[in-house]
N, C-alpha and C. Protein backbone atom coordinates (compact mmCIF):
# COMPACT_ATOMS: atom_id res chain seq x y z
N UNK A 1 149.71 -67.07 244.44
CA UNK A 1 148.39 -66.45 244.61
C UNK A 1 147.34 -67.42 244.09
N UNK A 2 146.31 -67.75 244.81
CA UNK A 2 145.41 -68.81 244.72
C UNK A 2 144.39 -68.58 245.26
N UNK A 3 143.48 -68.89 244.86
CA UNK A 3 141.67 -68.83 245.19
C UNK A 3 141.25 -70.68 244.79
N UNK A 4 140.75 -71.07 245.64
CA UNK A 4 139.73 -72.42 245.83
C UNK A 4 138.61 -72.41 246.13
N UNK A 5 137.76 -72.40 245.26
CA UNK A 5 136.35 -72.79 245.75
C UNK A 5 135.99 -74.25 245.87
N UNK A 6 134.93 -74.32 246.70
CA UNK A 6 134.49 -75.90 247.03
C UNK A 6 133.12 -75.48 247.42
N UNK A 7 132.32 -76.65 247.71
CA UNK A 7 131.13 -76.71 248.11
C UNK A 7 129.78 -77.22 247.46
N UNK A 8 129.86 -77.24 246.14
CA UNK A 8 129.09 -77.36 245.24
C UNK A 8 128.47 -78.48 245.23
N UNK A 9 127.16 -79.05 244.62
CA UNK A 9 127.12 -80.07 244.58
C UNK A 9 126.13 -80.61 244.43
N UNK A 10 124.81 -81.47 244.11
CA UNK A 10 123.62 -81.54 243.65
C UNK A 10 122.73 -81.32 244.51
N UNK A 11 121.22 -80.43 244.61
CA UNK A 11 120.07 -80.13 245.88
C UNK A 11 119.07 -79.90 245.13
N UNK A 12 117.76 -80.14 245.53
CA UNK A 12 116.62 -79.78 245.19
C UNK A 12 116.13 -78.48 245.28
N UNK A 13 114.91 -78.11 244.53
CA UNK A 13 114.86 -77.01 244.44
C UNK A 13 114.23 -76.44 245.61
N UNK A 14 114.38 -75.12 246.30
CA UNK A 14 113.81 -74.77 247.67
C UNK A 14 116.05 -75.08 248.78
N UNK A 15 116.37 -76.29 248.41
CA UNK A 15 117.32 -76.24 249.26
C UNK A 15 118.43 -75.33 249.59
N UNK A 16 119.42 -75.98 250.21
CA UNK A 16 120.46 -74.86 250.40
C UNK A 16 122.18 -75.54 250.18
N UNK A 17 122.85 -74.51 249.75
CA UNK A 17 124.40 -74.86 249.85
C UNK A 17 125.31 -73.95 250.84
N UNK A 18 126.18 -74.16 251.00
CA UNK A 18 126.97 -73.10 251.39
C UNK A 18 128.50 -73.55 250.71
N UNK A 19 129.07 -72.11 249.77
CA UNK A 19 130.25 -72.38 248.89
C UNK A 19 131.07 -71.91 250.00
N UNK A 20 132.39 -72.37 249.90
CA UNK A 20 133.55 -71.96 250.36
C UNK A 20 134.58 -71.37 249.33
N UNK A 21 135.61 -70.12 249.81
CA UNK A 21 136.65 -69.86 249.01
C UNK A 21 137.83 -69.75 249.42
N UNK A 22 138.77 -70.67 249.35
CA UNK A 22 140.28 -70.42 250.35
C UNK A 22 140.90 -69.37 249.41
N UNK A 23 141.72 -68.50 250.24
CA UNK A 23 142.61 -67.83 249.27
C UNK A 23 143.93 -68.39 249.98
N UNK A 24 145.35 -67.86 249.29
CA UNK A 24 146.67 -68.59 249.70
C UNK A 24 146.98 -67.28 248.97
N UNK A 25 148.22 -67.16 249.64
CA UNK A 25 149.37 -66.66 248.85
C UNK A 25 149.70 -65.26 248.72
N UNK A 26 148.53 -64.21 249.36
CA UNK A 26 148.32 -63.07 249.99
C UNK A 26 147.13 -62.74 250.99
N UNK A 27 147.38 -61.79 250.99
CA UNK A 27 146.98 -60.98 252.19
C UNK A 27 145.36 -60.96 251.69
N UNK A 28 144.10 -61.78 252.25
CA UNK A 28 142.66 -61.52 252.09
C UNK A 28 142.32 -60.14 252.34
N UNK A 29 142.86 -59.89 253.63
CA UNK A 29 141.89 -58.82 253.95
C UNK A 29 142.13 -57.52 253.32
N UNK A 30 142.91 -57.65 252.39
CA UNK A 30 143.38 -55.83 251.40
C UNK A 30 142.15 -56.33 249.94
N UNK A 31 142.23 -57.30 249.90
CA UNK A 31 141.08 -57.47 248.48
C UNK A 31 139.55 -57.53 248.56
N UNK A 32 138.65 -56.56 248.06
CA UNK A 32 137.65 -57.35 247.67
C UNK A 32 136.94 -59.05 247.19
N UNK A 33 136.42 -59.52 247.67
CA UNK A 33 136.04 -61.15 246.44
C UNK A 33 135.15 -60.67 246.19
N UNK A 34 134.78 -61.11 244.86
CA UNK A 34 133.35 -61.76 244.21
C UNK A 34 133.48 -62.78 244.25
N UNK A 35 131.57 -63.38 243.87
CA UNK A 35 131.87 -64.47 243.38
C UNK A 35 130.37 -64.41 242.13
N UNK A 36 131.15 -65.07 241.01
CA UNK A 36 130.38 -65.07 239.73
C UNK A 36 129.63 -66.64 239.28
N UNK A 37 128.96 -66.33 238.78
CA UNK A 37 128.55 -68.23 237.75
C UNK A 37 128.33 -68.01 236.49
N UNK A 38 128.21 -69.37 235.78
CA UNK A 38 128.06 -69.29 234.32
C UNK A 38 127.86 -70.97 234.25
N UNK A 39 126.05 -70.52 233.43
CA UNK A 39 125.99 -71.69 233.37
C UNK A 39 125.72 -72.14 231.77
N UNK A 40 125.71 -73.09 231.28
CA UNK A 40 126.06 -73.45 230.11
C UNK A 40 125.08 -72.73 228.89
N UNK A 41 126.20 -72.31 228.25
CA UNK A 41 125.66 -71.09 226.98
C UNK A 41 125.17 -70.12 227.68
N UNK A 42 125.45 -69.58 228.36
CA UNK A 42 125.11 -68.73 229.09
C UNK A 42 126.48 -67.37 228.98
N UNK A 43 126.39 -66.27 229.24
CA UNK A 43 127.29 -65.10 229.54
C UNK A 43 128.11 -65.86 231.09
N UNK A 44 128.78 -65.39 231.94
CA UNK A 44 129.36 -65.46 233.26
C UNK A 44 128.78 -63.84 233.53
N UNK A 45 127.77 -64.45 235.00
CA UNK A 45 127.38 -63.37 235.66
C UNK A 45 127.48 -63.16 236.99
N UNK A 46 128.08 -61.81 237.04
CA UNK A 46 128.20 -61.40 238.39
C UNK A 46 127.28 -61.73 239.79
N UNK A 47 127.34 -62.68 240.88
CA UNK A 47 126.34 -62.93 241.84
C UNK A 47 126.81 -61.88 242.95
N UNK A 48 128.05 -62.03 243.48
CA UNK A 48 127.52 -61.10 244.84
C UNK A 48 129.66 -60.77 245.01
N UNK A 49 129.27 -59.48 245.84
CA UNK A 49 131.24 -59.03 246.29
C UNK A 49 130.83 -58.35 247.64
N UNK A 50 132.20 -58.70 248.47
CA UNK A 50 131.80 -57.98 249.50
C UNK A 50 133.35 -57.59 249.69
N UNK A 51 133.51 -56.07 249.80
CA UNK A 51 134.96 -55.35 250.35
C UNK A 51 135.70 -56.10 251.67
N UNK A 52 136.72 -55.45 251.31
CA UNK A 52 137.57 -55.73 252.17
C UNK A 52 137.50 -56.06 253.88
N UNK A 53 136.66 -54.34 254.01
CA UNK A 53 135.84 -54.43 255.46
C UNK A 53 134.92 -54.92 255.69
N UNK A 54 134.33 -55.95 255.03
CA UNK A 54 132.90 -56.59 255.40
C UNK A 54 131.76 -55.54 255.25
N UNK A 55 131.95 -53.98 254.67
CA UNK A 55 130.94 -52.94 254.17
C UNK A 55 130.00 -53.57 253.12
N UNK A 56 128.93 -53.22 253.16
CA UNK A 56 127.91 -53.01 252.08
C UNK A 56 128.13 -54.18 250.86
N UNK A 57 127.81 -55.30 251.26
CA UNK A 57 128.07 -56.63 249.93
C UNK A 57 126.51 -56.34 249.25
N UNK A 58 127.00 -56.54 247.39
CA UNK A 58 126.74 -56.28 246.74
C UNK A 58 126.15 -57.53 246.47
N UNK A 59 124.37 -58.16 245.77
CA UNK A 59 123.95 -58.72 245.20
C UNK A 59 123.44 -58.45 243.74
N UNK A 60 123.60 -59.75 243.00
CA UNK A 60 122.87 -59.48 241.71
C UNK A 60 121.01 -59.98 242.22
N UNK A 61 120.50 -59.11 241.41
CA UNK A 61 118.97 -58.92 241.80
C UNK A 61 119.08 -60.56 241.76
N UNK A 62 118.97 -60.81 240.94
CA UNK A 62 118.66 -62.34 240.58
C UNK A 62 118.26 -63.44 242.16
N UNK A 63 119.80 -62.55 243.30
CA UNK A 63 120.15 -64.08 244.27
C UNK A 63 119.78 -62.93 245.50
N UNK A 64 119.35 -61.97 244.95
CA UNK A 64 118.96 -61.02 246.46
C UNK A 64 117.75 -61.54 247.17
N UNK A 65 118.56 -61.04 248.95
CA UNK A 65 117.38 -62.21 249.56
C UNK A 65 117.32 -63.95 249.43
N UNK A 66 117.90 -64.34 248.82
CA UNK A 66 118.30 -65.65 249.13
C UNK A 66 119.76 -66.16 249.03
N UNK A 67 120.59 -65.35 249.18
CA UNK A 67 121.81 -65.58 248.85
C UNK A 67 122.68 -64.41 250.32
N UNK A 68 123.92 -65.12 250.83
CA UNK A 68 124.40 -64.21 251.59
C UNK A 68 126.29 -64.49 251.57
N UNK A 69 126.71 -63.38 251.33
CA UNK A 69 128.30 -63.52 251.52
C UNK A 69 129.12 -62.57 252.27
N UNK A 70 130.28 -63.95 252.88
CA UNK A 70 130.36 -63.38 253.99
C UNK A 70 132.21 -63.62 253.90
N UNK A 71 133.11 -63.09 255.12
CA UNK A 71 134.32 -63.28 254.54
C UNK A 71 134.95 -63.30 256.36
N UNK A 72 135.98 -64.38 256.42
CA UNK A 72 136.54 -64.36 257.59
C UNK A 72 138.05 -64.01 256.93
N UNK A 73 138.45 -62.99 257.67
CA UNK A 73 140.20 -62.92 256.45
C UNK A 73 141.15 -63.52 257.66
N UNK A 74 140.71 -63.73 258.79
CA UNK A 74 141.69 -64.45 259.64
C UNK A 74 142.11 -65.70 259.24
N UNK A 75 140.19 -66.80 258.59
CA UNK A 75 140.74 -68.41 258.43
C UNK A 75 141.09 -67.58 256.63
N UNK A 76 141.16 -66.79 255.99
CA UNK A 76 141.41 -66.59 254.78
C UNK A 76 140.11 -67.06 254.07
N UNK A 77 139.20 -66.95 253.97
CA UNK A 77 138.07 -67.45 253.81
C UNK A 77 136.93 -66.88 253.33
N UNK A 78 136.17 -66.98 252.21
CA UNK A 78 134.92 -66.21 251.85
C UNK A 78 133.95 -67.06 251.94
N UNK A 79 132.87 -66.85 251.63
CA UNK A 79 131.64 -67.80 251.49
C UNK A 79 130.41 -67.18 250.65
N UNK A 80 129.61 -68.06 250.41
CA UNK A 80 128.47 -68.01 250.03
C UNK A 80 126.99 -68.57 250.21
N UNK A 81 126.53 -68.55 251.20
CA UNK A 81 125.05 -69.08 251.67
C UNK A 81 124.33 -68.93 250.63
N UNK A 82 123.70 -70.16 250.14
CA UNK A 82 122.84 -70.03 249.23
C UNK A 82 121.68 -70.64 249.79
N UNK A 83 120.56 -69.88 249.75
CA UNK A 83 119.28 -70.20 250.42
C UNK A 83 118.39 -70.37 249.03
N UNK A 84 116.81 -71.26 249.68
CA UNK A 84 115.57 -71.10 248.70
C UNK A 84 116.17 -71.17 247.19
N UNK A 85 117.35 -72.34 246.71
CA UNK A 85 117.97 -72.57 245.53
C UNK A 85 117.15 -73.03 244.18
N UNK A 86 117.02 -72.35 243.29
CA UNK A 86 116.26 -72.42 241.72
C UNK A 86 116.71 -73.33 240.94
N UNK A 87 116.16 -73.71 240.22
CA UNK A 87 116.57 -74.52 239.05
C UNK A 87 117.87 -73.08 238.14
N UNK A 88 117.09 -72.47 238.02
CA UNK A 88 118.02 -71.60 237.31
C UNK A 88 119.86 -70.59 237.76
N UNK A 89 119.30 -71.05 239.03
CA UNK A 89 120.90 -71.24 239.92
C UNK A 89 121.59 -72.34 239.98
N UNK A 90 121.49 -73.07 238.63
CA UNK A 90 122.79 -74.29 237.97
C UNK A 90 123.50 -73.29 237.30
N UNK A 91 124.87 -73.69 237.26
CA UNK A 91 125.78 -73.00 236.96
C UNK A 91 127.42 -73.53 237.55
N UNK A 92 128.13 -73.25 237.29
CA UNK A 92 129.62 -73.56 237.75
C UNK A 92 129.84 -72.26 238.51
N UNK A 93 130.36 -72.02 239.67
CA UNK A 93 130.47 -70.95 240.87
C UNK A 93 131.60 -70.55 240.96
N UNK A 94 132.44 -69.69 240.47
CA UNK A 94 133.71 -68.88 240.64
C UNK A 94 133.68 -67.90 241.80
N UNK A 95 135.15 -67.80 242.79
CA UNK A 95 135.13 -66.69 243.38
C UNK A 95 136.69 -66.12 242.41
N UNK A 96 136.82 -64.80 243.24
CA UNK A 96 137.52 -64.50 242.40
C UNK A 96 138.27 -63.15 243.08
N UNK A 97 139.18 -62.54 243.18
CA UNK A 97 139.63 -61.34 243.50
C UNK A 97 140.34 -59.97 242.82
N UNK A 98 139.07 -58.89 243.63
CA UNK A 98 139.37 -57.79 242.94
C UNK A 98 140.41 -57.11 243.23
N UNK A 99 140.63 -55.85 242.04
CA UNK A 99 142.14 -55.15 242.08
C UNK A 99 141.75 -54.31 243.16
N UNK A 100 140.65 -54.31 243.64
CA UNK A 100 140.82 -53.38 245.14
C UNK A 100 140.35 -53.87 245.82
N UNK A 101 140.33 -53.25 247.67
CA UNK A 101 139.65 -53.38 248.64
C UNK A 101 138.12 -52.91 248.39
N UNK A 102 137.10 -52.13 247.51
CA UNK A 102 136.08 -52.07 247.52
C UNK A 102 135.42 -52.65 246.23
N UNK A 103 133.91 -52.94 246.68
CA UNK A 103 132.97 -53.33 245.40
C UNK A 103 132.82 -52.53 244.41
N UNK A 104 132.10 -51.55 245.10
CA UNK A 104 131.21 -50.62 244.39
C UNK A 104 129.99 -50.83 243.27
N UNK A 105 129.58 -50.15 243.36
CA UNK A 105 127.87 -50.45 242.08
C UNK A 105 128.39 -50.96 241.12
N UNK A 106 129.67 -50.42 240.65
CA UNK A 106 129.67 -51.38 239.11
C UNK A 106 130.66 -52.34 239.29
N UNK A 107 130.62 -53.37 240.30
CA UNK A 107 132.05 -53.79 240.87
C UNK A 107 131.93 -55.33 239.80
N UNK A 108 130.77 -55.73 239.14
CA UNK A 108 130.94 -56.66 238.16
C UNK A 108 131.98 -56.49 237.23
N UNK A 109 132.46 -55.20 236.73
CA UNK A 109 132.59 -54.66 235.76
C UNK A 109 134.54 -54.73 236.32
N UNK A 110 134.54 -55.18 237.39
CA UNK A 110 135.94 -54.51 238.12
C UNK A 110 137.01 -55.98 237.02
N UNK A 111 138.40 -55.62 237.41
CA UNK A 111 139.34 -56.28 236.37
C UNK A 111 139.53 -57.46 237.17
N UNK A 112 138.67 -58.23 238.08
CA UNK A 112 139.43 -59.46 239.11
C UNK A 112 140.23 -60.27 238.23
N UNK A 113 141.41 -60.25 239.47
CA UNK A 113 142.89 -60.59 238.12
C UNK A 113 143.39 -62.08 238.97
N UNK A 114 142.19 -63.09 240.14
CA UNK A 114 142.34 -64.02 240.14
C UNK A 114 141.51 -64.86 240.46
N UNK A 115 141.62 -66.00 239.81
CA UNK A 115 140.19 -66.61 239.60
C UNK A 115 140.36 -67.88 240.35
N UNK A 116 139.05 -68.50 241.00
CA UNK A 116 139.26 -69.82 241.38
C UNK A 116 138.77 -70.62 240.25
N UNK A 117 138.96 -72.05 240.59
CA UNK A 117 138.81 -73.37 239.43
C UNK A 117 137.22 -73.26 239.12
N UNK A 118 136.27 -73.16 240.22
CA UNK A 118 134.90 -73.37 239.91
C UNK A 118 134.40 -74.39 240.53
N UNK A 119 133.06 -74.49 241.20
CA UNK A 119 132.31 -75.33 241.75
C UNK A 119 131.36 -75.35 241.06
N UNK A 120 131.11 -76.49 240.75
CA UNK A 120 129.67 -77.08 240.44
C UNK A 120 128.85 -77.27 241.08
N UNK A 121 127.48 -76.33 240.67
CA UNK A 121 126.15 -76.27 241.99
C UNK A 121 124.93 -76.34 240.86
N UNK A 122 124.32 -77.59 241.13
CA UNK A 122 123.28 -78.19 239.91
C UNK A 122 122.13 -78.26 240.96
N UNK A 123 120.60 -77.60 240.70
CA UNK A 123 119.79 -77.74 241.37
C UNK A 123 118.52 -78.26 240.26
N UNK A 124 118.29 -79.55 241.14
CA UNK A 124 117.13 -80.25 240.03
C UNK A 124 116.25 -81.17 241.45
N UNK A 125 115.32 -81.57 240.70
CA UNK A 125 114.71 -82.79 241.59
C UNK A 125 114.49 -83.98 240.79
């Protein structure tokens, strides 16, 4: 069981990324992903999850409206469009998978019991 993120990588502020997340080793489409960041001295905070069925993905206020995630479970695959990128959206980028097929409102809070390595997404000029 495995989660990979990639994508990360240095942009100015206003630009854009788009993260990738491979999963391996089960079945995508029965799990929820998130995906979280944490950037130095900082807590790890919840950015965005989207269920199983592609229903109702969840943003943290913070990346709402400039941020979009999306999930193909055929290539096994999640993502993360990151639009209009902040200085304060540096951080290392985890996806990660939940113990269920749904988010829900408090789905930060959920037990995701697998984590990817982390991408590095540094926005400066």
């Amino acid at each position: 069981v495995q989660l990979q993120a990639s994508g990360g990588g240095l942009v100015q502020p206003g630009g854009s990324l788009r993260l990738s997340c491979a999963a391996s080793g089960f079945t995508l489409g029965v799990y929820a992903i998130g995906w979280f960041r944490q950037a130095p001295g900082k807590e790890r905070e919840g950015v965005s999850c989207i269920s199983s069925s592609y229903s109702m993905p969840y943003y943290a206020d913070s990346v709402k409206g400039r941020f979009t995630i999306s999930r193909d479970n055929a290539k096994k695959m999640v993502y993360l469009q990151m639009n209009s990128l902040k200085p304060e959206d540096t951080a290392v980028y985890y996806c990660a998978r939940a113990p269920s097929s749904t988010c829900g409102v408090y789905w930060a809070r959920l037990g995701f019991d697998t984590w990817g390595q982390g991408t590095q997404v540094t926005v400066s000029s």
